[in-house]
PDB file of N, CA and C in Angstrom:
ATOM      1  N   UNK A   1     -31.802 -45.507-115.189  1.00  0.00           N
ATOM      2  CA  UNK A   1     -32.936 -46.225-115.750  1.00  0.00           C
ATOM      3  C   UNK A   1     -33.142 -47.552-115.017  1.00  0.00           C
ATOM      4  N   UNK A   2     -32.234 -48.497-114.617  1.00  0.00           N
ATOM      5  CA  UNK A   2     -32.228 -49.515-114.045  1.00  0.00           C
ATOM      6  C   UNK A   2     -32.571 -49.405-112.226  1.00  0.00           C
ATOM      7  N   UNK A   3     -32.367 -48.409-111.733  1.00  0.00           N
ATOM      8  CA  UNK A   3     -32.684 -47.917-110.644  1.00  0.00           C
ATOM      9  C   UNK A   3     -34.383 -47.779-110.961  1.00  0.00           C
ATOM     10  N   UNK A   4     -35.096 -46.678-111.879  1.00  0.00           N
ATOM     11  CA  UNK A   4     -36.264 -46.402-111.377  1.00  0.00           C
ATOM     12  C   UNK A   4     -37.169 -48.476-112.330  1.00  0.00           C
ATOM     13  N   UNK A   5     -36.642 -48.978-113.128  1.00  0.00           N
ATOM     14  CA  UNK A   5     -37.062 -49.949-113.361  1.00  0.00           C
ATOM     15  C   UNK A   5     -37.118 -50.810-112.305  1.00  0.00           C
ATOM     16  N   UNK A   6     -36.323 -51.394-110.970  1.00  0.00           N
ATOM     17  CA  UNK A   6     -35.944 -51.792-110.032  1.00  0.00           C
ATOM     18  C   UNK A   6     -37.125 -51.769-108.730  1.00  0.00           C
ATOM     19  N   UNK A   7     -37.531 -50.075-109.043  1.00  0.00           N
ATOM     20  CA  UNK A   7     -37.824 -49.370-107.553  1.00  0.00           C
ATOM     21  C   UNK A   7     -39.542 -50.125-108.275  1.00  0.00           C
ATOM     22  N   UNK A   8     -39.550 -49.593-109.498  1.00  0.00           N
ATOM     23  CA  UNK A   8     -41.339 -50.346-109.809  1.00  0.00           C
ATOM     24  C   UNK A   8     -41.428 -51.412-109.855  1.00  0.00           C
ATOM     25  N   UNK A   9     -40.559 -52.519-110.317  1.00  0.00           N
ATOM     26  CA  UNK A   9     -40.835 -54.166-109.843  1.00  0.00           C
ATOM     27  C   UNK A   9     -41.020 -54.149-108.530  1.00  0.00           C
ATOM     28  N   UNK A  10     -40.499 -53.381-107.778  1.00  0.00           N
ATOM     29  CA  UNK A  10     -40.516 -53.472-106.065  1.00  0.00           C
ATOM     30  C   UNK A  10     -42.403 -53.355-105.722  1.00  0.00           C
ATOM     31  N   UNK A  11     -42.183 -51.841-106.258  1.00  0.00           N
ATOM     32  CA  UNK A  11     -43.930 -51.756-106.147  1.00  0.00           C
ATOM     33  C   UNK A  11     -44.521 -52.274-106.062  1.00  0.00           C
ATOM     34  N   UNK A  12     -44.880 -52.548-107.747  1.00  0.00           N
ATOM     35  CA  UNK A  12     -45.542 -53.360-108.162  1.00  0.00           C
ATOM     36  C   UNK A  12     -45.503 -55.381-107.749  1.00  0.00           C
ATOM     37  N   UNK A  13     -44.690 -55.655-107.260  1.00  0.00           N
ATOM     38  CA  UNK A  13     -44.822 -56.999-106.233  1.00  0.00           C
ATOM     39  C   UNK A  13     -44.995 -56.602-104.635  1.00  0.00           C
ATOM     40  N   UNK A  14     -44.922 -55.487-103.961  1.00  0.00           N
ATOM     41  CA  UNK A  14     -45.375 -55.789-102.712  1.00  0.00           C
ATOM     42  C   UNK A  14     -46.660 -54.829-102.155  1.00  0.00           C
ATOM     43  N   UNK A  15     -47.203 -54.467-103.692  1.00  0.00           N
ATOM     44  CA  UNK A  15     -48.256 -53.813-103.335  1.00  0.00           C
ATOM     45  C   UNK A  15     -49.253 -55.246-103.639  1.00  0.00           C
ATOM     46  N   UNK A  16     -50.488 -55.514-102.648  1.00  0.00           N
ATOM     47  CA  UNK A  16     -51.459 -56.778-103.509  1.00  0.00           C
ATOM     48  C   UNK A  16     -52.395 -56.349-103.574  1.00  0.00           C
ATOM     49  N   UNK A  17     -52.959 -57.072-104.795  1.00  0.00           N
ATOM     50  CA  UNK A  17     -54.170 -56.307-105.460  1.00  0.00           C
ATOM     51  C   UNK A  17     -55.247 -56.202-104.302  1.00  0.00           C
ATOM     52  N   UNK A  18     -56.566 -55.338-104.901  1.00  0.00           N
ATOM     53  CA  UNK A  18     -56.818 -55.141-104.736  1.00  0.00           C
ATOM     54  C   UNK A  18     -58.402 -55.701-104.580  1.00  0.00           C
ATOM     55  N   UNK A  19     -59.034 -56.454-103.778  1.00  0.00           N
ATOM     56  CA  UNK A  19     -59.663 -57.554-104.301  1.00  0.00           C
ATOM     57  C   UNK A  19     -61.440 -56.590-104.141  1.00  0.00           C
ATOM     58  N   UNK A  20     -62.179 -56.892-105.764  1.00  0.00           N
ATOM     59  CA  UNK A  20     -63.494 -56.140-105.482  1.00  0.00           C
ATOM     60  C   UNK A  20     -64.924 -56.452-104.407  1.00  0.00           C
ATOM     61  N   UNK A  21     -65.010 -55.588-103.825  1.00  0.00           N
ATOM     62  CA  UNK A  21     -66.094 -55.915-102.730  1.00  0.00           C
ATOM     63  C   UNK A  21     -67.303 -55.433-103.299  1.00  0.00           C
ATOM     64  N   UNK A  22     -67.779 -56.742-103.073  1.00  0.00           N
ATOM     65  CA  UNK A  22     -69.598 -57.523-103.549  1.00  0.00           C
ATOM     66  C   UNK A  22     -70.328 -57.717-102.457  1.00  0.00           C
ATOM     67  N   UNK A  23     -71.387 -57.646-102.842  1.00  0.00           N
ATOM     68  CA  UNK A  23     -72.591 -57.984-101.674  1.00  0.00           C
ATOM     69  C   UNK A  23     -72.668 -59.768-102.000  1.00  0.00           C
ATOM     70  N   UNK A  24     -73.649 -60.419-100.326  1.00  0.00           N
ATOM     71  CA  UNK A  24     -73.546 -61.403-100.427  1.00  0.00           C
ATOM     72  C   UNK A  24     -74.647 -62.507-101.932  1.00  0.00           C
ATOM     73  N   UNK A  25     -75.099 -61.439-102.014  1.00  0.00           N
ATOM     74  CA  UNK A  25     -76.158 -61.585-103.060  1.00  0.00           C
ATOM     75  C   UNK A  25     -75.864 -61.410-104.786  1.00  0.00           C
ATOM     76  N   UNK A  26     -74.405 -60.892-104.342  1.00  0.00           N
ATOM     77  CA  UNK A  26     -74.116 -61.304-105.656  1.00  0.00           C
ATOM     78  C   UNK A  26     -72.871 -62.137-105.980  1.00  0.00           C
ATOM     79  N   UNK A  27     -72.479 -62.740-104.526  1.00  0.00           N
ATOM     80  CA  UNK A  27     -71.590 -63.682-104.412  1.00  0.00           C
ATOM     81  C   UNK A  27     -71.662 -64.689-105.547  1.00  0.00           C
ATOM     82  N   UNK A  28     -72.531 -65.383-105.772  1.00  0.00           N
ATOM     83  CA  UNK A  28     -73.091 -66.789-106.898  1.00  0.00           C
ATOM     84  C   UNK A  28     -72.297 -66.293-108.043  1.00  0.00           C
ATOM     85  N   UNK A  29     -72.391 -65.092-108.276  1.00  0.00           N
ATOM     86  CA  UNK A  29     -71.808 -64.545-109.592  1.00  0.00           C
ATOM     87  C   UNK A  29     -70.512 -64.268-109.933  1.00  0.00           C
ATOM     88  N   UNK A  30     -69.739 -64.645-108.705  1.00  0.00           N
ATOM     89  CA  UNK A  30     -68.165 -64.352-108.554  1.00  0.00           C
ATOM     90  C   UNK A  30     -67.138 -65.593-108.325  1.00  0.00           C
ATOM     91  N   UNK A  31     -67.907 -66.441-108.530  1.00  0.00           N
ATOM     92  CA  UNK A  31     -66.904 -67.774-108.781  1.00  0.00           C
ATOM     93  C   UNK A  31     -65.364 -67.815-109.334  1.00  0.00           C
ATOM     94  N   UNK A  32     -64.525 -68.604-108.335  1.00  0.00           N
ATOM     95  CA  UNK A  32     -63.303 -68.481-109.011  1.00  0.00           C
ATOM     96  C   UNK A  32     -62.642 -66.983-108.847  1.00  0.00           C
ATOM     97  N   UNK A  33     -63.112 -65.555-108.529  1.00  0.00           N
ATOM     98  CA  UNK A  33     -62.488 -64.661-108.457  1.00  0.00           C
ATOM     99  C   UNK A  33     -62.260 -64.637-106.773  1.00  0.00           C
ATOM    100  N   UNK A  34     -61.100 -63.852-106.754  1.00  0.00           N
ATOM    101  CA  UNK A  34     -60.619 -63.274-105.401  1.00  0.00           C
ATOM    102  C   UNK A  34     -61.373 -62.039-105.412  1.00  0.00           C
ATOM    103  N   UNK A  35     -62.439 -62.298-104.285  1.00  0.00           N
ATOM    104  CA  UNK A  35     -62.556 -60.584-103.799  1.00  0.00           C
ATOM    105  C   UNK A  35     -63.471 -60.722-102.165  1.00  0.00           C
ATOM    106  N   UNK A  36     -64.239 -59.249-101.612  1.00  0.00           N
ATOM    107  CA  UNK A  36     -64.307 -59.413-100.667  1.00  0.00           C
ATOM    108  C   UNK A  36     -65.395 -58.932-100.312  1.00  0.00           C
ATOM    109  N   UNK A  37     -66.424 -60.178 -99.826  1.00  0.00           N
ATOM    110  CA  UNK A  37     -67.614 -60.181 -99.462  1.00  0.00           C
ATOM    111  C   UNK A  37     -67.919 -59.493 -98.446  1.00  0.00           C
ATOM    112  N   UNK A  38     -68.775 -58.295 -98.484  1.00  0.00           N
ATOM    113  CA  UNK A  38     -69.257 -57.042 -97.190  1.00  0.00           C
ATOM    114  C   UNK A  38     -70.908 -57.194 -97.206  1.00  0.00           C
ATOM    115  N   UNK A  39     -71.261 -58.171 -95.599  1.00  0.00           N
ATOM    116  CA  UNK A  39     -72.453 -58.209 -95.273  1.00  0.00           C
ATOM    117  C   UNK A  39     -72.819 -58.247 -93.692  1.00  0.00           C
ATOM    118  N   UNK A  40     -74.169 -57.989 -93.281  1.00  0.00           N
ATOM    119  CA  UNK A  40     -74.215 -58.732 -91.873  1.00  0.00           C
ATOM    120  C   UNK A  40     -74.187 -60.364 -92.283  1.00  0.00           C
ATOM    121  N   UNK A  41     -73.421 -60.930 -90.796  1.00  0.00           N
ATOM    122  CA  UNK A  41     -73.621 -62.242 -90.294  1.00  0.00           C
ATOM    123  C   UNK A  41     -74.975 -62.690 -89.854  1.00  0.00           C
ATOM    124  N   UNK A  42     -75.702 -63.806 -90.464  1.00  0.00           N
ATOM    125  CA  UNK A  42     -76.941 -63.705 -90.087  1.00  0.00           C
ATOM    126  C   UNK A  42     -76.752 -64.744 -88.810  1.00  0.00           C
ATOM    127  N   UNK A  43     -75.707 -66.245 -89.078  1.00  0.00           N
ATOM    128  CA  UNK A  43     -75.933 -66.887 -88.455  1.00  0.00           C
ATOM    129  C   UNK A  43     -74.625 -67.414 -88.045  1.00  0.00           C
ATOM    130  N   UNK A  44     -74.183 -67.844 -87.206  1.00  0.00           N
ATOM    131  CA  UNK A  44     -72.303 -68.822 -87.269  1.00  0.00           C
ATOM    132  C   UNK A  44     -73.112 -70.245 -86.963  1.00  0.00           C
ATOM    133  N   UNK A  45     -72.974 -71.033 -87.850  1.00  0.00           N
ATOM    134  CA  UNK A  45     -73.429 -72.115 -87.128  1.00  0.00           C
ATOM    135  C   UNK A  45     -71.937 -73.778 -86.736  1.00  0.00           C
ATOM    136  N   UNK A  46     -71.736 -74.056 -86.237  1.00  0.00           N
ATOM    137  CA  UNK A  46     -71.219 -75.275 -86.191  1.00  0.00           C
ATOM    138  C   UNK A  46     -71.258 -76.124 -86.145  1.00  0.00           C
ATOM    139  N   UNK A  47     -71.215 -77.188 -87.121  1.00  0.00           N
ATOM    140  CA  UNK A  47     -71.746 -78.599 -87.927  1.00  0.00           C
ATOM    141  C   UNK A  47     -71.620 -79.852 -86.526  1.00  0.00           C
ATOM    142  N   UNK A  48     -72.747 -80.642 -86.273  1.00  0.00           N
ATOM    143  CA  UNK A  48     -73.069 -81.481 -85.315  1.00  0.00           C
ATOM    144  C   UNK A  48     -71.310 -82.096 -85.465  1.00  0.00           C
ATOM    145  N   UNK A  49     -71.185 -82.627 -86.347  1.00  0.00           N
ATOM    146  CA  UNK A  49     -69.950 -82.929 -86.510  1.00  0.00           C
ATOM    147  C   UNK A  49     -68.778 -82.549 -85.777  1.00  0.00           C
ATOM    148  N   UNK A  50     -68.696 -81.504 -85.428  1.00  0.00           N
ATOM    149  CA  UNK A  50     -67.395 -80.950 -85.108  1.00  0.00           C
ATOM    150  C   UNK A  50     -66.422 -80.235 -85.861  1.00  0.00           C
ATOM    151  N   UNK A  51     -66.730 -80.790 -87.151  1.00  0.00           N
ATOM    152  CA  UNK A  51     -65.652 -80.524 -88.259  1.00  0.00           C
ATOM    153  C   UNK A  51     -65.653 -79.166 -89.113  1.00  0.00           C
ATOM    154  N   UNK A  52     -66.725 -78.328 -89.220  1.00  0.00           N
ATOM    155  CA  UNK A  52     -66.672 -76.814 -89.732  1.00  0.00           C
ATOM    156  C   UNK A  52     -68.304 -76.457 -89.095  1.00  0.00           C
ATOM    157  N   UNK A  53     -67.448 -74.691 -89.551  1.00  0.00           N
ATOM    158  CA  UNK A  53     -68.060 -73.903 -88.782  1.00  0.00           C
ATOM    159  C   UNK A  53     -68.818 -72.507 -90.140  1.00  0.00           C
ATOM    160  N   UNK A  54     -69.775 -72.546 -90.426  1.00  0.00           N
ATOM    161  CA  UNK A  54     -70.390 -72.205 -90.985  1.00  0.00           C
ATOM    162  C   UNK A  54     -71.026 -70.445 -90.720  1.00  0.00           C
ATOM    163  N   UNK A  55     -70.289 -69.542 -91.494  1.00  0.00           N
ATOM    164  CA  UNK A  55     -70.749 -68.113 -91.140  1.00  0.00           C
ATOM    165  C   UNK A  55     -71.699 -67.933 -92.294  1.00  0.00           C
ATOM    166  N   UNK A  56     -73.183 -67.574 -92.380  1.00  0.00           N
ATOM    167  CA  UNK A  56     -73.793 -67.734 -93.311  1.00  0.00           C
ATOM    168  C   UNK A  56     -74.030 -66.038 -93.446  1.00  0.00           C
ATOM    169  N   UNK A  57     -74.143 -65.384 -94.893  1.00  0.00           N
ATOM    170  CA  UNK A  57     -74.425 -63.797 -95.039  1.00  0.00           C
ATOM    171  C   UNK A  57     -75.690 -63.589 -96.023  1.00  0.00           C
ATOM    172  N   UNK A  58     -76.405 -63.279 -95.685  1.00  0.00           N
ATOM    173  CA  UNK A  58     -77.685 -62.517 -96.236  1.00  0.00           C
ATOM    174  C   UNK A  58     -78.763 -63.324 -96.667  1.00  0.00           C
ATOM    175  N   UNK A  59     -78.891 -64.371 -94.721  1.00  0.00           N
ATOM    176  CA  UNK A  59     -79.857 -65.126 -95.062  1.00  0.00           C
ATOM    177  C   UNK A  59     -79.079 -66.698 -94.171  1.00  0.00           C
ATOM    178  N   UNK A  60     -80.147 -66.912 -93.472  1.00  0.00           N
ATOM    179  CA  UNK A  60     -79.484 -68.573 -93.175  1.00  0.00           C
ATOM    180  C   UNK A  60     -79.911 -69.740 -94.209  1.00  0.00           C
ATOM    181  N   UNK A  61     -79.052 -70.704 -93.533  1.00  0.00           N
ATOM    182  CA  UNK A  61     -78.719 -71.566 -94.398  1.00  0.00           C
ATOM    183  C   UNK A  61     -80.386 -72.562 -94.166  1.00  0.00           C
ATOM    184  N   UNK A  62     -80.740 -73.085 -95.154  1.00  0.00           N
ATOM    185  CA  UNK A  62     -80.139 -72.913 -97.016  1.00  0.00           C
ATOM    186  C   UNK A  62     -80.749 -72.190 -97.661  1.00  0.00           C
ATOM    187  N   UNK A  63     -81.104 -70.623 -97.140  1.00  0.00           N
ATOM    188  CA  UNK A  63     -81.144 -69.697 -98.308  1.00  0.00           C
ATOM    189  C   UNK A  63     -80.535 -68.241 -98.120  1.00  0.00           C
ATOM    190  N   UNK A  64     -79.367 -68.819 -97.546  1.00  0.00           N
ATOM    191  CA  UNK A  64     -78.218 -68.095 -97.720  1.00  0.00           C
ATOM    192  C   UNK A  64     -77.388 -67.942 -99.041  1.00  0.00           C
ATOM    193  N   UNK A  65     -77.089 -66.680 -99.410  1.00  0.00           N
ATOM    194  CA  UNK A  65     -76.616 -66.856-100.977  1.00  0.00           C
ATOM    195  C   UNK A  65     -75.052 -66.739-101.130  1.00  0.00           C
ATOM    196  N   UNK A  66     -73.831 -66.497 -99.506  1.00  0.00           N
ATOM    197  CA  UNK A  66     -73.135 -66.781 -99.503  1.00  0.00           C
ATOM    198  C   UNK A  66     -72.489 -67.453 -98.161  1.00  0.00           C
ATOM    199  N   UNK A  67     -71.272 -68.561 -97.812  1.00  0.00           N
ATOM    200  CA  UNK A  67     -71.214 -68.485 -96.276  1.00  0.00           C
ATOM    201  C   UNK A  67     -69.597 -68.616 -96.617  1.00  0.00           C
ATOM    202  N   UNK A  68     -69.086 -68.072 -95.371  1.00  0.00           N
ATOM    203  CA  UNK A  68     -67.790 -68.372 -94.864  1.00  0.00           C
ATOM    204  C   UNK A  68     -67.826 -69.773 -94.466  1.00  0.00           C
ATOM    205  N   UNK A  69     -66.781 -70.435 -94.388  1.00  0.00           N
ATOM    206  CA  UNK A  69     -66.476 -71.754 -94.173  1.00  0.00           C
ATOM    207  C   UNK A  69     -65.377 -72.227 -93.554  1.00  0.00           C
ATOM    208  N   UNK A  70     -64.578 -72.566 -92.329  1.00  0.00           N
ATOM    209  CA  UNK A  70     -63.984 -72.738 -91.402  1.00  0.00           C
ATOM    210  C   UNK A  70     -63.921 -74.131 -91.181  1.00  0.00           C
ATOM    211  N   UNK A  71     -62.888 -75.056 -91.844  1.00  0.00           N
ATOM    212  CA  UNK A  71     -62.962 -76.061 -91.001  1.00  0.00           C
ATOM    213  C   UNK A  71     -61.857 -76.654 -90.072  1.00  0.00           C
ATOM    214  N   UNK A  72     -62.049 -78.039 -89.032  1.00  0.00           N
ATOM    215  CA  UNK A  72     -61.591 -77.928 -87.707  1.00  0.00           C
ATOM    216  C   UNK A  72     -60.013 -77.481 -87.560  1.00  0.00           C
ATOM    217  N   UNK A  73     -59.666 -78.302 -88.653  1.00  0.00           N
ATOM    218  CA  UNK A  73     -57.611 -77.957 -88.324  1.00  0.00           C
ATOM    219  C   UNK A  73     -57.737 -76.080 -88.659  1.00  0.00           C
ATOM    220  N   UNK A  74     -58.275 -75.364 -89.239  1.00  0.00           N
ATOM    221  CA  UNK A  74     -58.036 -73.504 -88.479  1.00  0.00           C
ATOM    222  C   UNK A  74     -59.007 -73.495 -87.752  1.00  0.00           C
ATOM    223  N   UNK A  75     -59.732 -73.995 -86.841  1.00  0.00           N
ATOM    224  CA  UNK A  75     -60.922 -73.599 -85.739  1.00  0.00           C
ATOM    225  C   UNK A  75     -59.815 -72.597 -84.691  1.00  0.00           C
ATOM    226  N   UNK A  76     -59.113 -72.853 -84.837  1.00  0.00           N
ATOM    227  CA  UNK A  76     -58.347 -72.072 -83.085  1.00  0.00           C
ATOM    228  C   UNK A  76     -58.166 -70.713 -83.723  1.00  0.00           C
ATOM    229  N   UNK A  77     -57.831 -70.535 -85.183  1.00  0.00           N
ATOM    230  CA  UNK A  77     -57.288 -69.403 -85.390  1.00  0.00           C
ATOM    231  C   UNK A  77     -58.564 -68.204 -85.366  1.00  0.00           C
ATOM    232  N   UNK A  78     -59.538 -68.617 -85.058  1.00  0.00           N
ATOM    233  CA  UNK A  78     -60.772 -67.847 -85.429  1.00  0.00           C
ATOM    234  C   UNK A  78     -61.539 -67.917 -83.597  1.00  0.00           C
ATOM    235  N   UNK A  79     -61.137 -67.602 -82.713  1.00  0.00           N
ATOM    236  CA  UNK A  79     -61.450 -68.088 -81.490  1.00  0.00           C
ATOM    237  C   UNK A  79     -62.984 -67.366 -80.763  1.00  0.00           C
ATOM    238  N   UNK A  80     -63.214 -66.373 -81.730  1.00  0.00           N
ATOM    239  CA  UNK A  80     -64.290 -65.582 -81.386  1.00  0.00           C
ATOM    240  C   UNK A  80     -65.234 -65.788 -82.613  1.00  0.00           C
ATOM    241  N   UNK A  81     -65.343 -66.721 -83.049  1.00  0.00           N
ATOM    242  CA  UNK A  81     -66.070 -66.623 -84.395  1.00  0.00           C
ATOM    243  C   UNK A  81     -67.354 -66.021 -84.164  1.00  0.00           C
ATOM    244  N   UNK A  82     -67.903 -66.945 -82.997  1.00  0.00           N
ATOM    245  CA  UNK A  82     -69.442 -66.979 -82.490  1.00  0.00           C
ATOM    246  C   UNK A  82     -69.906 -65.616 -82.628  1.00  0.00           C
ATOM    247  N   UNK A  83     -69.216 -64.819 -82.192  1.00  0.00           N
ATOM    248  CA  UNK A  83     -69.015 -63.055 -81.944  1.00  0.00           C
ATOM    249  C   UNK A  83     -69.709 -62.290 -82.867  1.00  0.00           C
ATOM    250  N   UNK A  84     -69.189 -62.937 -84.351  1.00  0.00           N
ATOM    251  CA  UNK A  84     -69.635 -62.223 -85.322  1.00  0.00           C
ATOM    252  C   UNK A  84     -70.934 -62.026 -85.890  1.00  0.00           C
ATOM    253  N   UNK A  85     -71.841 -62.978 -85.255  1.00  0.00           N
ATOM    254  CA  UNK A  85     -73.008 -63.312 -85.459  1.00  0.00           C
ATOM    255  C   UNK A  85     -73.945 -61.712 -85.222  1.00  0.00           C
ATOM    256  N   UNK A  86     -75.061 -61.363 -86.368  1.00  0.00           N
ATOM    257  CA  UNK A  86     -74.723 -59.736 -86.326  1.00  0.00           C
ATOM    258  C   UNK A  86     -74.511 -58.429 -86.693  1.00  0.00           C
ATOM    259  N   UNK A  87     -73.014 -59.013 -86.612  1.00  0.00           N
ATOM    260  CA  UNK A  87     -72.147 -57.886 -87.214  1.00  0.00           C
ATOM    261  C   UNK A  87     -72.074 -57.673 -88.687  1.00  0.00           C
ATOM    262  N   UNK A  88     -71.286 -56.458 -89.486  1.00  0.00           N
ATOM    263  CA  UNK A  88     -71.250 -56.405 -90.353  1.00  0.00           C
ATOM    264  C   UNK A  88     -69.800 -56.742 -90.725  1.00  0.00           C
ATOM    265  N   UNK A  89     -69.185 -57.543 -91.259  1.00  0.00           N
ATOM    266  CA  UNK A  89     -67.978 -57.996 -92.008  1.00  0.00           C
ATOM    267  C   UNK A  89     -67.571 -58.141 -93.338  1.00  0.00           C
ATOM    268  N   UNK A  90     -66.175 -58.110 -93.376  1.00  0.00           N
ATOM    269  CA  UNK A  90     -65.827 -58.631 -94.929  1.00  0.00           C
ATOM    270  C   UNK A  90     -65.336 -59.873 -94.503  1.00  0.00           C
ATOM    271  N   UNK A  91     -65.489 -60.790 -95.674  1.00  0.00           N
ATOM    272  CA  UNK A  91     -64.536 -61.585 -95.682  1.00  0.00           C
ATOM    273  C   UNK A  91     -63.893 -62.088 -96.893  1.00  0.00           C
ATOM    274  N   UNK A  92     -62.703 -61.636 -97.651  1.00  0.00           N
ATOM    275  CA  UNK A  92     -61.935 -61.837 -98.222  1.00  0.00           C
ATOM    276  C   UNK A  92     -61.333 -63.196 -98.677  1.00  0.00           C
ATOM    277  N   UNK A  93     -61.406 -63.466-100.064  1.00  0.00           N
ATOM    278  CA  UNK A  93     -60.487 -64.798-100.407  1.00  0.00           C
ATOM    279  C   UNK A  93     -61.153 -64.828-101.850  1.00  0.00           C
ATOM    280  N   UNK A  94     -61.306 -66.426-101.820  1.00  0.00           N
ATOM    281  CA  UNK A  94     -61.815 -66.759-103.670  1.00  0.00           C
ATOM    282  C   UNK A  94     -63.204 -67.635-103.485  1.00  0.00           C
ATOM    283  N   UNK A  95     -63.749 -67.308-104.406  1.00  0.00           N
ATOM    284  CA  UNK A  95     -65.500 -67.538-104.365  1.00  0.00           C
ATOM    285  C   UNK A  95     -65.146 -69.287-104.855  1.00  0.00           C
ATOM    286  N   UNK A  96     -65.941 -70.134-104.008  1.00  0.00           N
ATOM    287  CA  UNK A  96     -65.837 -71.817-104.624  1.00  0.00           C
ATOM    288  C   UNK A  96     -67.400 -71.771-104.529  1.00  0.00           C
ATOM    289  N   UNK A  97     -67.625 -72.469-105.640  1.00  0.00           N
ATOM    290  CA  UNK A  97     -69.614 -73.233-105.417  1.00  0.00           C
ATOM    291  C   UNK A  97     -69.052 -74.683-105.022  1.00  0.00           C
ATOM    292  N   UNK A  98     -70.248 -74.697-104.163  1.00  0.00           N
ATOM    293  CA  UNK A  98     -69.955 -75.913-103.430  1.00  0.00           C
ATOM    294  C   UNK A  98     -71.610 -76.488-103.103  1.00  0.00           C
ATOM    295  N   UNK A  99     -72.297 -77.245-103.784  1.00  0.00           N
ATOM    296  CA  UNK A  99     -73.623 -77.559-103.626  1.00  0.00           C
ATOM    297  C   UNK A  99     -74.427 -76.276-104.744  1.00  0.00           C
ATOM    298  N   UNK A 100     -73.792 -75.911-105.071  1.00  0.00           N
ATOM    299  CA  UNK A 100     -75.168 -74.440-105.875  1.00  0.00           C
ATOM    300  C   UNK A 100     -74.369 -73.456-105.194  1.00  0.00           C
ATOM    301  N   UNK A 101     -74.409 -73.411-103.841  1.00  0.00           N
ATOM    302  CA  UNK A 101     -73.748 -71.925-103.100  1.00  0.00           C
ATOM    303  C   UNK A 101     -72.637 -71.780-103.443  1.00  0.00           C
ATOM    304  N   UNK A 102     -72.393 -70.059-102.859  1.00  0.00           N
ATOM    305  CA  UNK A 102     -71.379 -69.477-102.829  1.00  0.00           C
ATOM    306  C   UNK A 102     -70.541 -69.627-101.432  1.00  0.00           C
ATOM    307  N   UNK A 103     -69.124 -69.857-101.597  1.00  0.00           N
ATOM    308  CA  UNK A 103     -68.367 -70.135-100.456  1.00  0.00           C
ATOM    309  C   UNK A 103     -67.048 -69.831-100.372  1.00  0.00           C
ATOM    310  N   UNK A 104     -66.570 -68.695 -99.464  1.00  0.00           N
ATOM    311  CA  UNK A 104     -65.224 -68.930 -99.159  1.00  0.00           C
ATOM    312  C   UNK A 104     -64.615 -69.204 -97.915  1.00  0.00           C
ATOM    313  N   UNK A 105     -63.498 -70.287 -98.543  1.00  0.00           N
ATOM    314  CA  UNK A 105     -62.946 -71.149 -97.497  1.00  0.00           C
ATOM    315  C   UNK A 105     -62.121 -70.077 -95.983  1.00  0.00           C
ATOM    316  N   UNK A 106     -61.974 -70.297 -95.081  1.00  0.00           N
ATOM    317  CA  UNK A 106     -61.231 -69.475 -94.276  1.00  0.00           C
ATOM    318  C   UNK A 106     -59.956 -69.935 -93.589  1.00  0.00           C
ATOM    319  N   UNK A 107     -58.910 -69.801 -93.595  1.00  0.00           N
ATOM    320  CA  UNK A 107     -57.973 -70.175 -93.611  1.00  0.00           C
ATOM    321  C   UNK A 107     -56.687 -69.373 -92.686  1.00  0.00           C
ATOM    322  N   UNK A 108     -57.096 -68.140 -92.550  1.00  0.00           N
ATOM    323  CA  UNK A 108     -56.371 -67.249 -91.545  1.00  0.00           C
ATOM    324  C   UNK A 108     -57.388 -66.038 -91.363  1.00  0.00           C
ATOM    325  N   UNK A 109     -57.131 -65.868 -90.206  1.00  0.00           N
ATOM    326  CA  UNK A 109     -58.141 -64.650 -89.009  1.00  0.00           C
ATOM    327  C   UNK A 109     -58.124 -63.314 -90.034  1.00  0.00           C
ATOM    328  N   UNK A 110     -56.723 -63.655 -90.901  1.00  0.00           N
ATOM    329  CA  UNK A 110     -57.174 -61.745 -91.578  1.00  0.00           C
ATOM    330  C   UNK A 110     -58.012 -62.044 -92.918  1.00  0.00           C
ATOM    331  N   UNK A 111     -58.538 -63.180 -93.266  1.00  0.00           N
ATOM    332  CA  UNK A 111     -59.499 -62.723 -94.390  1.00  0.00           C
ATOM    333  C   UNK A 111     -60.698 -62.025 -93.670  1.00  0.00           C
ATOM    334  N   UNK A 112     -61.109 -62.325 -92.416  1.00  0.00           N
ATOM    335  CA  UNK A 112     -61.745 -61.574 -92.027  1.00  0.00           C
ATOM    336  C   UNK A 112     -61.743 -60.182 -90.846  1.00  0.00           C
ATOM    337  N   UNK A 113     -62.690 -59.911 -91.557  1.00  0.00           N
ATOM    338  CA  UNK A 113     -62.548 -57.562 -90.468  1.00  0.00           C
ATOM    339  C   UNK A 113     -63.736 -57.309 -90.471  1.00  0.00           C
ATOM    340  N   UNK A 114     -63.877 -56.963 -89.411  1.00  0.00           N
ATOM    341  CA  UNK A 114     -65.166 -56.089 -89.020  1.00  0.00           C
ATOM    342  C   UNK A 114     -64.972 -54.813 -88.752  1.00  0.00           C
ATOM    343  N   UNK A 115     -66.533 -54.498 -89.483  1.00  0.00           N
ATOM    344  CA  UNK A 115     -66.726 -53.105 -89.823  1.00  0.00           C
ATOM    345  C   UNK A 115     -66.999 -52.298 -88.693  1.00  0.00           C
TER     346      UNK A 115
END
């Protein structure tokens, strides 16, 4: 009994959930949850600043209804960002409003995959 109790704590901690994939349009509505946004890239833009890098989905900014958000200390980890501009991607993490919009922060190369 302590064996198959053992083998499912195992499981069940190194399996990770499973996060639900939303369109970017219904991003606004997913605040605070982890899940994973599947859209084309309309635009990558990068702030005069220097300081972040802006992937906007289903629609540029500002009537974009969600964007990825990249700023400078992970810029290296994302070295092809420009690339994505386009394409169709997920990008994975937790929904923040930030101004009215929907936004998740990016923080390592695997929240995002292309389709």
């Amino acid at each position: 009994m302590r064996i198959v109790v053992l083998l499912l704590s195992f499981v069940l901690t190194a399996t990770p959930a499973l996060a639900e994939t939303i369109t970017p349009a219904e991003a606004p509505h997913h605040v605070g949850q982890q899940v994973t946004v599947e859209g084309a890239v309309t635009k990558v833009t990068h702030a005069a600043s220097g300081k972040v890098i802006f992937i906007d989905m289903g629609g540029r900014y500002p009537n974009s209804p969600f964007t990825g958000v990249i700023f400078a200390d992970d810029a290296s980890k994302f070295p092809k960002v420009d690339d994505l501009e386009g394409k169709t991607i997920d990008i994975t993490g937790t929904i923040k409003a930030y101004r009215g919009k929907a936004e998740i922060i990016l923080n390592d190369a695997a929240q995002i995959k292309i389709k």
